[in-house]
Protein backbone atom coordinates (compact mmCIF):
# COMPACT_ATOMS: atom_id res chain seq x y z
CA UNK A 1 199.42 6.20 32.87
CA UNK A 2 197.64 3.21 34.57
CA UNK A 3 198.13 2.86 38.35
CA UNK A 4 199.07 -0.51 39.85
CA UNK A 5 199.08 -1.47 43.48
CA UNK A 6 200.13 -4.58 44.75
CA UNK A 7 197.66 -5.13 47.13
CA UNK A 8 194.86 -3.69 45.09
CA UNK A 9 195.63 -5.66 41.89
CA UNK A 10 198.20 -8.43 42.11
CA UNK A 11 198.34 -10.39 45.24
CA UNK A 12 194.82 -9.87 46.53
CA UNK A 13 191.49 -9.41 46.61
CA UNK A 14 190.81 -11.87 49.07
CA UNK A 15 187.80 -13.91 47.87
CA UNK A 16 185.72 -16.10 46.93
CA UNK A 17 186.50 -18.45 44.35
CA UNK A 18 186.17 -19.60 41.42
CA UNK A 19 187.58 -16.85 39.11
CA UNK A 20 188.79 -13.66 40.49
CA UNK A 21 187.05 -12.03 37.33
CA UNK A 22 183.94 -13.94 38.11
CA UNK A 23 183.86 -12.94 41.98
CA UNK A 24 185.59 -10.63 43.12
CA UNK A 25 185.03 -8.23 39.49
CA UNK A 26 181.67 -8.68 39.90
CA UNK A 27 181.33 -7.93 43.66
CA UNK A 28 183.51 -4.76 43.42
CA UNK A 29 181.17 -3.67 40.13
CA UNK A 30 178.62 -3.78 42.64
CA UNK A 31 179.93 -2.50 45.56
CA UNK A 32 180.79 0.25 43.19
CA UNK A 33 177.30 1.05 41.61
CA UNK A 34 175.94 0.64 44.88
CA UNK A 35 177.84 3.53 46.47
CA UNK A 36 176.91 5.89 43.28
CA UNK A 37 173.35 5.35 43.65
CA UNK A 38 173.66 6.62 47.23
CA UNK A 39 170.77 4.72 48.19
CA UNK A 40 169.76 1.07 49.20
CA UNK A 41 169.05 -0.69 45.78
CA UNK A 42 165.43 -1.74 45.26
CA UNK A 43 165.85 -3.27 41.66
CA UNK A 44 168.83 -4.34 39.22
CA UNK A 45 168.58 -6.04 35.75
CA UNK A 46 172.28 -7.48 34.87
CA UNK A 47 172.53 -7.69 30.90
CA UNK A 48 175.53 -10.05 29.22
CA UNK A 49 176.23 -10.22 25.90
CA UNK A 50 175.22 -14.08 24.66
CA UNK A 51 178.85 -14.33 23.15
CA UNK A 52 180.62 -13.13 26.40
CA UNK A 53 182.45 -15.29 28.49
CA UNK A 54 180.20 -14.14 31.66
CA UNK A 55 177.05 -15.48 29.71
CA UNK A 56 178.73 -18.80 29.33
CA UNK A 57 179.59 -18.91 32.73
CA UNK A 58 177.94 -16.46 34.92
CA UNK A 59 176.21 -18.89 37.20
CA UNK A 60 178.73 -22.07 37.32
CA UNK A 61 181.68 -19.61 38.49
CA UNK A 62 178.87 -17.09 40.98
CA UNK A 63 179.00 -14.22 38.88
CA UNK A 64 175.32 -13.49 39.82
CA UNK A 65 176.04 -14.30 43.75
CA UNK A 66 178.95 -11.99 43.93
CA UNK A 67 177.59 -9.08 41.99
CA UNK A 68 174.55 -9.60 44.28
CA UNK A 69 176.37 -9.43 47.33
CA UNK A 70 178.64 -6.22 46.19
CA UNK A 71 174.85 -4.77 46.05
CA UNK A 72 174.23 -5.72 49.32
CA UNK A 73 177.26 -4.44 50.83
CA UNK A 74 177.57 -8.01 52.09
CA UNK A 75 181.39 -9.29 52.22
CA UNK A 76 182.97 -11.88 49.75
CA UNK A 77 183.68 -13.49 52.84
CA UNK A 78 179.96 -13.28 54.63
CA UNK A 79 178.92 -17.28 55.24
CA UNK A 80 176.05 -16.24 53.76
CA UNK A 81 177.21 -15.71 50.25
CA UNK A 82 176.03 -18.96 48.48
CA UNK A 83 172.84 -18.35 49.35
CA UNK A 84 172.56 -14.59 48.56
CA UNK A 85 170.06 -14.60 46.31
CA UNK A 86 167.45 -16.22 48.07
CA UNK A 87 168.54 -13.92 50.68
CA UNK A 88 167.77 -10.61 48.50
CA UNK A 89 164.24 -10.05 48.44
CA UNK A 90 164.44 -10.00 51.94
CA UNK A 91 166.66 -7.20 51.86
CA UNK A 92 164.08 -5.18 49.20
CA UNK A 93 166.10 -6.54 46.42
CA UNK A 94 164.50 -8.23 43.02
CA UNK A 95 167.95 -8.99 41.18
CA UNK A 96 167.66 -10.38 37.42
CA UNK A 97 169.87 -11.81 34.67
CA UNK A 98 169.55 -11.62 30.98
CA UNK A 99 171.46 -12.66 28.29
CA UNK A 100 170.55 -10.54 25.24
CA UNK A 101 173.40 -8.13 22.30
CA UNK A 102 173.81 -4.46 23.82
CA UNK A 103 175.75 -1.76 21.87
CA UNK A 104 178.41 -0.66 24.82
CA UNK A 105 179.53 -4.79 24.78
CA UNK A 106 183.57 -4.31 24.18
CA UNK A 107 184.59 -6.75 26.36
CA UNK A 108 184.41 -10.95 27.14
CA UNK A 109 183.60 -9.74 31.03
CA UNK A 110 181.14 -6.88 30.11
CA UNK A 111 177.73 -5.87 31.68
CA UNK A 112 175.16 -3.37 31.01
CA UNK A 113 173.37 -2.95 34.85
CA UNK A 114 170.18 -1.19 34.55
CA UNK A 115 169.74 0.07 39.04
CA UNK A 116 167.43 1.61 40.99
CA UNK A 117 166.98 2.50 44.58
CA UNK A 118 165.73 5.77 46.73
CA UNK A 119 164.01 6.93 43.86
CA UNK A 120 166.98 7.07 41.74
CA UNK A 121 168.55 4.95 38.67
CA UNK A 122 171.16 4.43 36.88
CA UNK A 123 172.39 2.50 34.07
CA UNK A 124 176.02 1.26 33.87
CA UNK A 125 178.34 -0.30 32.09
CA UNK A 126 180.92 -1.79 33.72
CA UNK A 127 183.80 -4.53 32.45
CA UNK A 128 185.77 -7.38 34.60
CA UNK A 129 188.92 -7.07 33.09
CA UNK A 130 191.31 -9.99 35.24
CA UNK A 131 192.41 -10.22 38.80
CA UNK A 132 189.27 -8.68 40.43
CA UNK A 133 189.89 -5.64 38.74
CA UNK A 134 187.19 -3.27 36.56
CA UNK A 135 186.22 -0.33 35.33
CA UNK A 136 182.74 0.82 34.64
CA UNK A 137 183.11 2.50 31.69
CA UNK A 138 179.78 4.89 31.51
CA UNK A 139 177.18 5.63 33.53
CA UNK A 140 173.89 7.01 32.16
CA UNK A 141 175.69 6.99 28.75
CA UNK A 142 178.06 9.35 30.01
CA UNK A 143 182.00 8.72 29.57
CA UNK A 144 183.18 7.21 32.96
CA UNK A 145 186.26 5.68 33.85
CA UNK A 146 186.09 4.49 37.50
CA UNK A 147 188.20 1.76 38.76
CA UNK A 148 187.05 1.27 42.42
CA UNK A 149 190.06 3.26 43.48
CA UNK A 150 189.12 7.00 43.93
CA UNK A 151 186.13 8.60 45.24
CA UNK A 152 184.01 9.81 42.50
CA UNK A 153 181.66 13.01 41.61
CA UNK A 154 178.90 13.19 38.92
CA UNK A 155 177.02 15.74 38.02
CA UNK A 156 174.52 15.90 34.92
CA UNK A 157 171.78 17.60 33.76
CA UNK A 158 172.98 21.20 34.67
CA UNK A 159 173.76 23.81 32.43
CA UNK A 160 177.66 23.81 31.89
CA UNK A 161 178.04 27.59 33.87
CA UNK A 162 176.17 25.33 37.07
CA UNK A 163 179.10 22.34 36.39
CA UNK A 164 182.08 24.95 36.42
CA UNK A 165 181.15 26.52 39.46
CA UNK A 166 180.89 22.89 40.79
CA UNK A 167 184.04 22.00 39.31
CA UNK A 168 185.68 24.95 41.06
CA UNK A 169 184.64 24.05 44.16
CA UNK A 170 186.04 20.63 44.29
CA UNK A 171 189.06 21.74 42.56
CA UNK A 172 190.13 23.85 45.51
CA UNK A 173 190.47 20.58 47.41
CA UNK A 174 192.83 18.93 44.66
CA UNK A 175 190.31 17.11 42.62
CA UNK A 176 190.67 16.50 39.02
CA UNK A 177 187.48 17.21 36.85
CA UNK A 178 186.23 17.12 33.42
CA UNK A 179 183.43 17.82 31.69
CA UNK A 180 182.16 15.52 29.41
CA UNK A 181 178.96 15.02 27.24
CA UNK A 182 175.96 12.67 27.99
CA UNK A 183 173.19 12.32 26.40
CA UNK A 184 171.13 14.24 27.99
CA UNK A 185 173.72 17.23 28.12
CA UNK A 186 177.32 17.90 29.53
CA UNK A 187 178.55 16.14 33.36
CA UNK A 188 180.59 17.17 35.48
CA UNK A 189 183.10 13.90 36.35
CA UNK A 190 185.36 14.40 38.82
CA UNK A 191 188.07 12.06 40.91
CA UNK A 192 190.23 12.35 43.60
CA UNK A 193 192.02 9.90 46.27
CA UNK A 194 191.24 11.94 49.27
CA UNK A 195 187.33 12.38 49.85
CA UNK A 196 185.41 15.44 49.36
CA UNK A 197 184.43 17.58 52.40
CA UNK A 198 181.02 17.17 53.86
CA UNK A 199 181.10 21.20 53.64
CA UNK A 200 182.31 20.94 49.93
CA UNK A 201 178.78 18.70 49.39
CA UNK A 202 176.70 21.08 51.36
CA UNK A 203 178.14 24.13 49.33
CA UNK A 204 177.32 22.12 45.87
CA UNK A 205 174.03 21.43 47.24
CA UNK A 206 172.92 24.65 48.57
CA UNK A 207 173.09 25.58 44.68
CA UNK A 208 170.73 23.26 44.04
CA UNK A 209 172.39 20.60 42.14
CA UNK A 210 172.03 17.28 42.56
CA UNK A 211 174.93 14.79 42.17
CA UNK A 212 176.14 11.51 43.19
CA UNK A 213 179.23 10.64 45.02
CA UNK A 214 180.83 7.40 46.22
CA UNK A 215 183.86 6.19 48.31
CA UNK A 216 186.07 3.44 46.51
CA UNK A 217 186.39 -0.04 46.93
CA UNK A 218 189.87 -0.35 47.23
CA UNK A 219 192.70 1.63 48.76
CA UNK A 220 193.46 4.94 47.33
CA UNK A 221 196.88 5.43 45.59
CA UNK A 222 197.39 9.18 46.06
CA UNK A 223 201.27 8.70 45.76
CA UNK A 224 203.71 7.40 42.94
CA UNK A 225 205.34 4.44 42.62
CA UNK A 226 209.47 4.26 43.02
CA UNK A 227 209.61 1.87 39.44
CA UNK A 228 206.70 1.91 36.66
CA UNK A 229 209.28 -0.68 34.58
CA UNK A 230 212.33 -3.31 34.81
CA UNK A 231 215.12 -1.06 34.03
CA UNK A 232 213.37 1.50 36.66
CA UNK A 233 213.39 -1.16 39.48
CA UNK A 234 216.74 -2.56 38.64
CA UNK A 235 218.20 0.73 38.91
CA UNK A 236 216.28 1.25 42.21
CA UNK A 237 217.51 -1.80 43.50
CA UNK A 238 221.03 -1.06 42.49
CA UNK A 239 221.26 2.17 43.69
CA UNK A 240 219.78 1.09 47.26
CA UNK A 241 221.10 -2.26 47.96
CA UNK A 242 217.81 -3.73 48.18
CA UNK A 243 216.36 -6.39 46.66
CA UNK A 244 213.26 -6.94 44.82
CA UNK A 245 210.83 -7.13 47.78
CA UNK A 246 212.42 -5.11 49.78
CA UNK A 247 211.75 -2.76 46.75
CA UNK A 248 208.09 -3.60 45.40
CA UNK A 249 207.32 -3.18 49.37
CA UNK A 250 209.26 0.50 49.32
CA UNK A 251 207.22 1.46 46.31
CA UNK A 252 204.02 0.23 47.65
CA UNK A 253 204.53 2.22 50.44
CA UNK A 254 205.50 5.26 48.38
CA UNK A 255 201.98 4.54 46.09
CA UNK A 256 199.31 3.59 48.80
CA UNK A 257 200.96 6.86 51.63
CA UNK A 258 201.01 3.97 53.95
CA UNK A 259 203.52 2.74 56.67
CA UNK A 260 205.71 -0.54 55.48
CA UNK A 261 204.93 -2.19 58.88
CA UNK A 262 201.37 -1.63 57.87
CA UNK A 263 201.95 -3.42 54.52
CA UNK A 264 204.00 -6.14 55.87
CA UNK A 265 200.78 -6.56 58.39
CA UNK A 266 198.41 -7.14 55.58
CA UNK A 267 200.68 -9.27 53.62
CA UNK A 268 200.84 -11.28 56.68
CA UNK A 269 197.24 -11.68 56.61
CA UNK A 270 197.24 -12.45 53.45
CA UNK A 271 200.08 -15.10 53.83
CA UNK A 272 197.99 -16.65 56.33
CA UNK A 273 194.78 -16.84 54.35
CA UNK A 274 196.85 -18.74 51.44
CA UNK A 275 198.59 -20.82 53.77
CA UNK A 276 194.82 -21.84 55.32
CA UNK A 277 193.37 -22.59 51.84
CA UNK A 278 196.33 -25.10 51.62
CA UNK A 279 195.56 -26.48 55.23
CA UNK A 280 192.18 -26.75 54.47
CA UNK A 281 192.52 -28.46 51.02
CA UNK A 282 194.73 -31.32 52.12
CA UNK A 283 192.14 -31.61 55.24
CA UNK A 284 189.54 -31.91 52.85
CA UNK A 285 187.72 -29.14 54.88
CA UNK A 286 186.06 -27.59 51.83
CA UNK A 287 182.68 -28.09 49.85
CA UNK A 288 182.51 -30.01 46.79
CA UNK A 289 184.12 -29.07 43.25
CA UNK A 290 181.76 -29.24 40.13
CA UNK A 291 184.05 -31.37 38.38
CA UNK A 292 187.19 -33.31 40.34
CA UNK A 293 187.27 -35.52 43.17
CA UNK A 294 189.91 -34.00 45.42
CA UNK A 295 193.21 -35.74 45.48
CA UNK A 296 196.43 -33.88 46.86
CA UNK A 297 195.83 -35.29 50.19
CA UNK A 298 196.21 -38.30 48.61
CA UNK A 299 198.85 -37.27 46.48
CA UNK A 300 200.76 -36.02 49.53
CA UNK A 301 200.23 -39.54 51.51
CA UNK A 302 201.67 -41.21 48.07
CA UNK A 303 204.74 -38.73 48.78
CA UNK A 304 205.21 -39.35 52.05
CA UNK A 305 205.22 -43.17 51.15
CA UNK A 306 207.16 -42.63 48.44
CA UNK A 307 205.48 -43.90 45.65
CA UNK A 308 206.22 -41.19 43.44
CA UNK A 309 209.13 -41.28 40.89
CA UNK A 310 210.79 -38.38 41.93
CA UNK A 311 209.21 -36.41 45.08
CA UNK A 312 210.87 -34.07 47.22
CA UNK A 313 209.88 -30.77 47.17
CA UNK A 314 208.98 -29.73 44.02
CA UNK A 315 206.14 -32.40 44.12
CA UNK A 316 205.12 -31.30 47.40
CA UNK A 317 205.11 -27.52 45.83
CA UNK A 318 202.92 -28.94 43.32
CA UNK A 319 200.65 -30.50 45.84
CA UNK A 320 199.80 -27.83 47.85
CA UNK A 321 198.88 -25.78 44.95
CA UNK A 322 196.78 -28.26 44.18
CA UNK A 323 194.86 -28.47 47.32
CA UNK A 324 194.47 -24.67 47.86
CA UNK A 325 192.84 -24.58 44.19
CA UNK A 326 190.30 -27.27 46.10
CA UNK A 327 189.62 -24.78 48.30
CA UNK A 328 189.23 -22.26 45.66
CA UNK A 329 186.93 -24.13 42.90
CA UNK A 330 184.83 -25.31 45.78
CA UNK A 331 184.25 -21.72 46.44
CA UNK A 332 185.93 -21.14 49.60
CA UNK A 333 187.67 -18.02 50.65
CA UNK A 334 191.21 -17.52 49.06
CA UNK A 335 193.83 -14.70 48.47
CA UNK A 336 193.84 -13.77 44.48
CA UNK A 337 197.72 -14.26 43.24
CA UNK A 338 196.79 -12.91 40.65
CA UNK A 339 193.56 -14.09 40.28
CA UNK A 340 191.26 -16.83 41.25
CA UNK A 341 192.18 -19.63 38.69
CA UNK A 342 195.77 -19.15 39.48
CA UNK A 343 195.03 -18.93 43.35
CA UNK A 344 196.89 -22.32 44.09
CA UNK A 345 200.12 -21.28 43.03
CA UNK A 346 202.41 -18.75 44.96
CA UNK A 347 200.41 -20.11 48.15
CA UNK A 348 201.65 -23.66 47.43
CA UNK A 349 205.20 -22.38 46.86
CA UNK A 350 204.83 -20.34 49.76
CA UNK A 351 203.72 -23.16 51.63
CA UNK A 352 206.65 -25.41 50.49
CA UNK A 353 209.56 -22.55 51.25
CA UNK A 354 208.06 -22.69 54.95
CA UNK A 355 207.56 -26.10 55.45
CA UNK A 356 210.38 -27.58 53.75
CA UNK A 357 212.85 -25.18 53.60
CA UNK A 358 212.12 -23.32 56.73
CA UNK A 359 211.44 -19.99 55.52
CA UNK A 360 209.63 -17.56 58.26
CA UNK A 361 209.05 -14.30 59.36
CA UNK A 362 209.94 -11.29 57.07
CA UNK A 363 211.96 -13.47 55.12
CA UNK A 364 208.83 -15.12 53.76
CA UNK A 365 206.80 -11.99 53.22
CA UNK A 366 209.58 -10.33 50.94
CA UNK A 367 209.33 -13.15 49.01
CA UNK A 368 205.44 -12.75 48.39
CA UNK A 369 206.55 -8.68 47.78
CA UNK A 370 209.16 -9.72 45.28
CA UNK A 371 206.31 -11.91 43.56
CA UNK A 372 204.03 -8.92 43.77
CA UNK A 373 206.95 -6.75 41.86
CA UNK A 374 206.77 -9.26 38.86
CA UNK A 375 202.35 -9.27 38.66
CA UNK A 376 202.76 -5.61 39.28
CA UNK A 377 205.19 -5.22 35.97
CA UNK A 378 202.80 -7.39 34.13
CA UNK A 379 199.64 -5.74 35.13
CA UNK A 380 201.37 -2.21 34.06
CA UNK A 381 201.99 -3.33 30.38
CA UNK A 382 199.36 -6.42 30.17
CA UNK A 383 196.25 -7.40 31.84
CA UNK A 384 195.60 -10.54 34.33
CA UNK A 385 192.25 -11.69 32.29
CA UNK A 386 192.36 -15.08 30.39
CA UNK A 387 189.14 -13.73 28.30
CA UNK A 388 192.16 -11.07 26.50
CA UNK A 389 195.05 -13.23 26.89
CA UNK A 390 194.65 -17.11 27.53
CA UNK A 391 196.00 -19.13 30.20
CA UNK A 392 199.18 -17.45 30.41
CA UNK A 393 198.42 -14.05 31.81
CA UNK A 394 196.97 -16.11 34.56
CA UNK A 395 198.52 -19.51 35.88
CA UNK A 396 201.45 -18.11 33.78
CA UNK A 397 201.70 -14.54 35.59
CA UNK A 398 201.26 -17.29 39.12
CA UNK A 399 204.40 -19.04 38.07
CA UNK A 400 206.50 -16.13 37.23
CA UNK A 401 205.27 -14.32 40.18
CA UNK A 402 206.31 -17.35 42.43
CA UNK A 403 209.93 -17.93 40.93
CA UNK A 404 210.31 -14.41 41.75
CA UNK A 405 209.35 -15.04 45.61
CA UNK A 406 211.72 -18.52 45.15
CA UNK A 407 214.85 -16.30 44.14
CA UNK A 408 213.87 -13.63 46.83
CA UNK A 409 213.72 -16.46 49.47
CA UNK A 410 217.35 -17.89 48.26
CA UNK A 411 218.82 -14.50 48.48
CA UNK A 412 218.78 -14.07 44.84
CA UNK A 413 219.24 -10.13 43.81
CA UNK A 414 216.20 -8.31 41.75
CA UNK A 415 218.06 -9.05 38.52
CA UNK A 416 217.78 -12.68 39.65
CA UNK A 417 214.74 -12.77 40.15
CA UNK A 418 213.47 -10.72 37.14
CA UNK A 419 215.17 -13.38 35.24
CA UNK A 420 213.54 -16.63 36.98
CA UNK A 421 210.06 -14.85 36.25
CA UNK A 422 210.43 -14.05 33.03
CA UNK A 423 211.87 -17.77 31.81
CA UNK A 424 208.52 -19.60 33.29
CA UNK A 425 206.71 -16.73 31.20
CA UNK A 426 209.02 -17.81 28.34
CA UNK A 427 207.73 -21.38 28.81
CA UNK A 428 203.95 -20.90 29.09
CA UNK A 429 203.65 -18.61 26.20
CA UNK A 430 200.37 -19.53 24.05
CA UNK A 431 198.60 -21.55 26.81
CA UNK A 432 195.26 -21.31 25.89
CA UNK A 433 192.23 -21.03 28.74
CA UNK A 434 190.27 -24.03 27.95
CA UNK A 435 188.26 -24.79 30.83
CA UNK A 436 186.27 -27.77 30.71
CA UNK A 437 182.38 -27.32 31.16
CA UNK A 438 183.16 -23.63 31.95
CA UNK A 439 184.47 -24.73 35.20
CA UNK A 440 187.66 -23.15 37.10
CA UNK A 441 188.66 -26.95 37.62
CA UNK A 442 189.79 -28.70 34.24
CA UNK A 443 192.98 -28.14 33.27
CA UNK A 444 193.09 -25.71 35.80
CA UNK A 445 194.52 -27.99 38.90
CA UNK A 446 197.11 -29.40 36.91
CA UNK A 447 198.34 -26.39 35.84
CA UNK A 448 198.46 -24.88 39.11
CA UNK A 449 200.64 -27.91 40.11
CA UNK A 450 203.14 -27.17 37.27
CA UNK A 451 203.41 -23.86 37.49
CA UNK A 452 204.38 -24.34 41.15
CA UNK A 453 207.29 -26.82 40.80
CA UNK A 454 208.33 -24.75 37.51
CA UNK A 455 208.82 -22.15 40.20
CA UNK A 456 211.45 -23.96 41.72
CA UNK A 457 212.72 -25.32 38.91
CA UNK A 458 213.21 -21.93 36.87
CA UNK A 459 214.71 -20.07 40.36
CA UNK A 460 217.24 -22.78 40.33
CA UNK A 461 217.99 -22.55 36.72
CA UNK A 462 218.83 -18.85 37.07
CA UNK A 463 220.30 -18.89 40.34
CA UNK A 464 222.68 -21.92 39.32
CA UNK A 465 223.90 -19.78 36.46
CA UNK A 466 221.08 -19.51 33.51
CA UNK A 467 221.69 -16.55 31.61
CA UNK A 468 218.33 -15.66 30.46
CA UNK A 469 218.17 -13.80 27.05
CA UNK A 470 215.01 -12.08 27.09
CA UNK A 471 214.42 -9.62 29.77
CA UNK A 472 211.49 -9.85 31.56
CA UNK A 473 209.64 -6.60 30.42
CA UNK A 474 210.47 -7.94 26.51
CA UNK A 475 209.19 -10.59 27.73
CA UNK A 476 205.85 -9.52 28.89
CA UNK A 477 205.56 -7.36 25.98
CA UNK A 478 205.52 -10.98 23.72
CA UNK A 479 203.23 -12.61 26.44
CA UNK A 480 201.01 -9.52 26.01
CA UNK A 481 200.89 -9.74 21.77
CA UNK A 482 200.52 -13.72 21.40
CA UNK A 483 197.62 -13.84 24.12
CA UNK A 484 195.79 -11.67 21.99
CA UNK A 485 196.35 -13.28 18.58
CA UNK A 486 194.46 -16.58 20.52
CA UNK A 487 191.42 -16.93 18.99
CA UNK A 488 188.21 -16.29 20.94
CA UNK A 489 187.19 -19.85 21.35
CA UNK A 490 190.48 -20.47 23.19
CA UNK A 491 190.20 -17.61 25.65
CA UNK A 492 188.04 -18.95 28.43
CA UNK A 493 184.13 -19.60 26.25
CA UNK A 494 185.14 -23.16 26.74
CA UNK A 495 184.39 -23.34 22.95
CA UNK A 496 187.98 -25.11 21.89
CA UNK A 497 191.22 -26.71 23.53
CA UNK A 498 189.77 -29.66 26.22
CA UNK A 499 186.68 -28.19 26.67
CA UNK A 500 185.90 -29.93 23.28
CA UNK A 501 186.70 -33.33 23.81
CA UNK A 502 184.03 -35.76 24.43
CA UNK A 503 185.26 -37.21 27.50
CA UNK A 504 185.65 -33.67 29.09
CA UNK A 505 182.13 -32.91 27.42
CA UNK A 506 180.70 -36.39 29.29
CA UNK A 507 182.03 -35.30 32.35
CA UNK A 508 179.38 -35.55 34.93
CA UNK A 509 179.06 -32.86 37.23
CA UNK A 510 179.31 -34.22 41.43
CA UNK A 511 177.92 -30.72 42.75
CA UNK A 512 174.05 -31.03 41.74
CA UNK A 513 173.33 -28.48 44.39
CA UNK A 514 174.40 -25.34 42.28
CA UNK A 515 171.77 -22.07 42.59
């Protein structure tokens, strides 16, 4: 069954923007295929399929910079990151991009990396598949199914007798292996969340095999989760007295075999990081966008003034989302919730429960848990990638998420807010991902901004006494089976939706200093 973790998956990576599957995919593919070649990478050739959605947009959202940098072992963060690859062949790396058909292609965010380094290479295919998550699904056109989450064994190009004394050996320390069939002969593949023992290596060794083995990217989840579905958690919930952040933070715990106080500590972090991006964009401390003029500080003067209709809150909700996704588009650093085009969201509402509504301390951080519950649920049956499922797996899953951490804030129970989340899904379902010029920008801000006063709005339906008829894991499972019946065109090639129209097409781009 697929493994979820909150922090691996849902609210995080931290990164940089645009697109969580254009950044911080791409960074952890290479992170990843730098750690299996064991060796400082000399040369890489990345290959895209010409219909993809990274060969559309590989360059405007920094596909190339991240997956450059994950080579590099430099952080998402480093200051250095925009100019990366004028930075590699000072580092001994010549990095290339092609666009050009390749059989393994499968996926909108798929890759064929052909790497070398040490006197070694290796090809691999790897997919983005939403929310900074991936798997590389082969490596030297062997079977592989590595997710950035377990440390990982290969061997090939031993007889199979030489592979099951190897497999033996890392057995005994609670490994799982398989052997599987490449084409140059069978390969030992083999997984675990603890690492192997130096003296486990040196034993394989000594036998003269050669193999390579890397450390993840992303915390280990040697544990189980307390809830893999709603009924699960509800029961949890009811049987404990907790609600649903105190549980998603119980089962996190229970997945990751690490402390709650740790947990709440990096969700702090986290908090802080999304309530910075919103500092930052109403500052206008950020670089340029590609597309938009910035405007919530604006917006929130015009608030303040009162020259909006309505106001109050919700507005100011909106706002903030708004300027965090400045912070994001322009490519500044930002917390994934659940990925990088819906990064405004759930730190504008977060924003707005503090500010307005005085909402601190652990208080605040269960309600970014109980959002993590609902992205975890979704990620479990669905996927986080607008190139599978259109707009509503992203800024969608955002708004759910956040009515969850609205109704966790109010002192809503887990039923309460299952139901908020699942009635903003229930209004977002079919949003296409038409991005305008390929750009994280277009209708991307706007959205953002709805989906955070929807938040609100859908909290208070449920908690005022909305029934909501649809559960929420129904509900995901329709989310799940209309974002797939969207046509290709509408799932983030900008081929259809806005990105058609000629004014969005005449757009002139204000950033002329792209890479």
């Amino acid at each position: 069954m697929k493994k979820v973790s909150i922090l691996n998956h849902v609210i995080g990576p931290v990164m940089r923007g645009p697109s969580s599957s254009h950044t911080a995919g791409p960074w952890r593919i290479g992170r990843m295929a730098a750690n299996l070649l064991e060796a400082p990478p000399d040369r890489a050739v990345f290959t895209f399929h010409p219909s993809s959605s990274l060969a559309v947009c590989f360059r405007d959202q920094g596909s190339d910079l991240a997956f450059a940098a994950g080579l590099l072992g430099r952080p998402l963060t480093d200051p250095d990151f925009p100019r990366i690859l004028s930075l590699a062949p000072g580092h001994g790396l010549d990095i290339r991009f092609e666009k050009a058909p390749f059989p393994e292609a499968d996926h909108p965010n798929s890759s064929l990396l052909r790497l070398s380094g040490g006197g070694k290479e290796l090809t691999i295919h790897s997919r983005s598949t939403g929310g900074g998550s991936f798997e590389i699904a082969s490596v030297n056109g062997c079977p592989a199914d590595i997710t950035g989450e377990s440390f990982i064994l290969i061997l090939e190009g031993q007889v199979e007798d030489d592979l099951l004394h190897a497999a033996a050996t890392v057995e005994a320390y609670g490994w799982e292996t398989s052997v599987r069939r490449g084409p140059g002969g069978p390969v030992l593949f083999g997984k675990s969340s603890a690492p192997l023992p130096e003296s486990a290596r040196e034993t394989i060794s000594r036998n003269g095999l050669h193999f390579n083995y890397a450390e993840p990217v992303m915390l280990p989840m040697p544990g189980s989760p307390l809830f893999s579905d709603v009924p699960g958690l509800l029961s949890l919930a009811a049987d404990t007295g907790w609600s649903l952040g105190r549980a998603a933070l119980a089962s996190e715990a229970s997945l990751l075999g690490v402390p709650e106080k740790d947990l709440m500590d990096e969700m702090e972090r986290r908090l802080d990081i999304m309530l910075t991006a919103v500092r930052r964009g109403l500052a206008g401390d950020f670089s340029s966008m590609k597309l938009l003029a910035p405007t919530a500080e604006r917006m929130l003067n015009s608030e303040k003034e009162g020259a909006m209709f309505a106001g109050g809150p919700h507005a100011r909700a909106a706002i903030r989302s708004m300027a965090a996704l400045h912070v994001c588009s322009s490519g500044g650093v930002v917390c994934a919730a659940p990925t990088g085009g819906a990064a405004g969201v759930l730190p504008g509402v977060a924003a707005t429960l503090a500010e307005d509504f005085g909402i601190a301390g652990e208080r605040l951080l269960l309600s970014l848990w109980a959002a993590g519950a609902v992205g975890y649920l979704h990620d479990l049956k669905s996927t986080f990638a607008a190139e599978v499922a259109g707009c509503q797996v992203e800024i969608g899953a955002a708004g759910a998420m956040a009515a969850a951490a609205v109704a966790e804030a109010a002192g809503g129970t887990a039923r309460q807010g299952c139901d908020a989340a699942a009635t903003v899904f229930q209004n977002v379902m079919g949003s296409v991902c038409d991005l305008v010029q390929g750009v994280v920008e277009i209708p991307c801000h706007s959205r953002n901004a709805a989906l955070a006063s929807q938040a609100f709005l859908c909290a208070d339906l449920v908690l005022g006494g909305y029934e909501n008829p649809v559960p929420l894991d129904e509900t995901i499972d329709a989310v799940d089976r209309v974002g797939r019946m969207l046509p290709e065109e509408l799932r983030c090639t900008s081929r259809g939706g806005l990105a058609l129209c000629p004014s969005a097409l005449a757009l002139p781009r204000l950033d002329t200093g792209t890479h």
